[in-house]
C-alpha atoms as a PDB file:
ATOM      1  CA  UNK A   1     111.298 -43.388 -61.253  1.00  0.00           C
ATOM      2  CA  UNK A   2     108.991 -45.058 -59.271  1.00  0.00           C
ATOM      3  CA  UNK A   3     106.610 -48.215 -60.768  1.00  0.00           C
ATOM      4  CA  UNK A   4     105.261 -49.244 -57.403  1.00  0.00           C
ATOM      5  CA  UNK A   5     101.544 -48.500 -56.987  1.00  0.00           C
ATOM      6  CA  UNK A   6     100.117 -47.325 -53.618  1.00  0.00           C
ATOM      7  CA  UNK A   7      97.348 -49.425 -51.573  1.00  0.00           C
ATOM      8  CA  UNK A   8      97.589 -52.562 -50.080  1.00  0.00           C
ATOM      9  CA  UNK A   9      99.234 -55.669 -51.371  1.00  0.00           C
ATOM     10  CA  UNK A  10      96.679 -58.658 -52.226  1.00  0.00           C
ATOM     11  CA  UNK A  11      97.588 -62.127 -52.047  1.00  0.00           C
ATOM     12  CA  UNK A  12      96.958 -64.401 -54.762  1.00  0.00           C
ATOM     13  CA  UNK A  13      94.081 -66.373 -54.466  1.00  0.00           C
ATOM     14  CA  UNK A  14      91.873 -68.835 -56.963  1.00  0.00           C
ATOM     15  CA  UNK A  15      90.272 -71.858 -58.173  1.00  0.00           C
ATOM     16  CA  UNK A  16      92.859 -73.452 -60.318  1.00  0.00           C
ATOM     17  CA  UNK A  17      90.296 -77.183 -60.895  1.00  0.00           C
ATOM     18  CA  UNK A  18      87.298 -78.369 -60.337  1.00  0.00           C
ATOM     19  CA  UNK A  19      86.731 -82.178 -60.724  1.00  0.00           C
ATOM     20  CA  UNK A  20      84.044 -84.887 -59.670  1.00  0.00           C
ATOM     21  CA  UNK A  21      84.764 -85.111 -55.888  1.00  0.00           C
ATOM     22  CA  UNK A  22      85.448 -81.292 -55.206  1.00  0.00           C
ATOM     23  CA  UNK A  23      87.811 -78.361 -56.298  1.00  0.00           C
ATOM     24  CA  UNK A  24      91.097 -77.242 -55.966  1.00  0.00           C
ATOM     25  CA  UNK A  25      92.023 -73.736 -54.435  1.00  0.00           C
ATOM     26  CA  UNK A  26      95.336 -71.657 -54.610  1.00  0.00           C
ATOM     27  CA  UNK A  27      95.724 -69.413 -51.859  1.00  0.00           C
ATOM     28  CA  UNK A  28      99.737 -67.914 -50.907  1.00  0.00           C
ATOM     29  CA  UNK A  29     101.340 -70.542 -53.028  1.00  0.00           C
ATOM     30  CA  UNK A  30      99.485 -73.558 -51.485  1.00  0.00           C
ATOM     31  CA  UNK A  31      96.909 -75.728 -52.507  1.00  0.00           C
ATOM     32  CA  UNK A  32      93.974 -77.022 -50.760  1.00  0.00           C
ATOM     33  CA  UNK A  33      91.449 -79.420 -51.898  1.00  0.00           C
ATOM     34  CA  UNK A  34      88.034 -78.902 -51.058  1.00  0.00           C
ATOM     35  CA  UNK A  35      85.676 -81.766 -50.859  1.00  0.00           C
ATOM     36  CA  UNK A  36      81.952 -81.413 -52.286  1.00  0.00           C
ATOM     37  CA  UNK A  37      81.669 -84.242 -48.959  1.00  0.00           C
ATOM     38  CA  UNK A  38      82.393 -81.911 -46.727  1.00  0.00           C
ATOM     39  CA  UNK A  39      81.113 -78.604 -48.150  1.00  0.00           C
ATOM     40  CA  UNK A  40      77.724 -79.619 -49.993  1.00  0.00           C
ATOM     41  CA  UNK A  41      77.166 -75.989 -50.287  1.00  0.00           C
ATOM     42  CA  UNK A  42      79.599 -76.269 -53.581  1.00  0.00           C
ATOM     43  CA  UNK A  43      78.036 -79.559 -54.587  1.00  0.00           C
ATOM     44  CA  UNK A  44      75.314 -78.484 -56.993  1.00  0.00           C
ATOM     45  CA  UNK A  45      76.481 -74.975 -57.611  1.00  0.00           C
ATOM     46  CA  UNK A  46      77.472 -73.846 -61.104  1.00  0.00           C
ATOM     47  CA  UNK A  47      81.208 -73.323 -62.466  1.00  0.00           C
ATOM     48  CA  UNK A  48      80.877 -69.604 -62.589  1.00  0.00           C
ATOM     49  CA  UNK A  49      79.726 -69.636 -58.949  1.00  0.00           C
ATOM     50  CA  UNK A  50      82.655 -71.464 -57.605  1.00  0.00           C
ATOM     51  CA  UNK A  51      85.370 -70.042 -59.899  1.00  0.00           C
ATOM     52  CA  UNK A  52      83.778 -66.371 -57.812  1.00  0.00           C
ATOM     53  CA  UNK A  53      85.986 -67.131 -55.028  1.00  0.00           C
ATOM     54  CA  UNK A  54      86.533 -63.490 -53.292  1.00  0.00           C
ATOM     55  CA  UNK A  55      89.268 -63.390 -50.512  1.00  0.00           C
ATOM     56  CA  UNK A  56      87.890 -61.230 -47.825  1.00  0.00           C
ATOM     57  CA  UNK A  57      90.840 -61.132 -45.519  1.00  0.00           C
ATOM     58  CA  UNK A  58      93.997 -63.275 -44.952  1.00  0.00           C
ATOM     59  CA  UNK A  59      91.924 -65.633 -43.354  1.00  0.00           C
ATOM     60  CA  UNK A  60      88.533 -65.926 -44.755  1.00  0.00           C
ATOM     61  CA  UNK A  61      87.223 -67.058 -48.478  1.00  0.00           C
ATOM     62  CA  UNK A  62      84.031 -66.253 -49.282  1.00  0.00           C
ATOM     63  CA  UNK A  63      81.629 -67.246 -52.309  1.00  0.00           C
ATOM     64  CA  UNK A  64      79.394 -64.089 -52.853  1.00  0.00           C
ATOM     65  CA  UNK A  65      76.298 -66.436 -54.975  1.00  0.00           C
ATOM     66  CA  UNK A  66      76.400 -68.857 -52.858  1.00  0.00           C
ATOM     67  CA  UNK A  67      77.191 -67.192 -49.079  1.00  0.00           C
ATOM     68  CA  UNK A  68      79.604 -69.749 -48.450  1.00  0.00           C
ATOM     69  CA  UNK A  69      82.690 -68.729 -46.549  1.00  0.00           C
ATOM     70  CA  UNK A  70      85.398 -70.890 -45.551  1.00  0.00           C
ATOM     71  CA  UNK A  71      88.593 -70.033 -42.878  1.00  0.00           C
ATOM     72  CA  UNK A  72      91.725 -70.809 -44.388  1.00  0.00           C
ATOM     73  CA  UNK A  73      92.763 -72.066 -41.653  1.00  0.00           C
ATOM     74  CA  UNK A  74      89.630 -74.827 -41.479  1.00  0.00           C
ATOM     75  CA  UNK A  75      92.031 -75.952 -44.906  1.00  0.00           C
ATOM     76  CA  UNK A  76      94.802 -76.615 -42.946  1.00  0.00           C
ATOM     77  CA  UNK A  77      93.647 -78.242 -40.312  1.00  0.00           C
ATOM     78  CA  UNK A  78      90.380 -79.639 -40.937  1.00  0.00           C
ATOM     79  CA  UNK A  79      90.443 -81.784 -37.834  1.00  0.00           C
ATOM     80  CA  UNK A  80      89.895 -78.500 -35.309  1.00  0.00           C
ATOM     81  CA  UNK A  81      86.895 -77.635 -37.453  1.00  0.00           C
ATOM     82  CA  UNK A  82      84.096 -80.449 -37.437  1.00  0.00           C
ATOM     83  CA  UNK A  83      81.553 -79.654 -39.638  1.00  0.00           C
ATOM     84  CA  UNK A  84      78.273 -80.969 -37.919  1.00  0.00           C
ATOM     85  CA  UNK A  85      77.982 -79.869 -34.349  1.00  0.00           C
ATOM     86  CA  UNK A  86      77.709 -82.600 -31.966  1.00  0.00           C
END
């Protein structure tokens, strides 16, 4: 017998806490903190519209309500991704 079912494997991915300075984000067993400083998009939007994180691909999180998308990889190394274009 055979339990498996077919289609493509998703990773986990979530909001696990939001607090004053910004929320918390669990994507393939690591956390990242993401700053309301550095992402005002998330700054004045609801709870339901952050906790409606959608993982697009392996790479890319994306907030349908809002039209926010972040890289995972901006996460991890925030320093190769300025956010204001100089």
């Amino acid at each position: 017998m055979n339990s498996s079912q077919p289609g493509t494997s998703i990773s986990a991915s979530e909001v696990t806490n939001i607090e004053p300075l910004g929320f918390w984000i669990l994507v393939d067993d690591k956390e990242y903190f993401v700053p309301f400083d550095d992402y005002p998009v998330f700054k004045n939007a609801s709870i339901k519209q952050i906790f409606q994180m959608q993982r697009l691909s392996q790479t890319q999180l994306h907030w349908p309500d809002l039209d926010a998308d972040i890289e995972i990889e901006a996460l991890e190394q925030p320093e190769h991704y300025p956010l204001a274009f100089k």
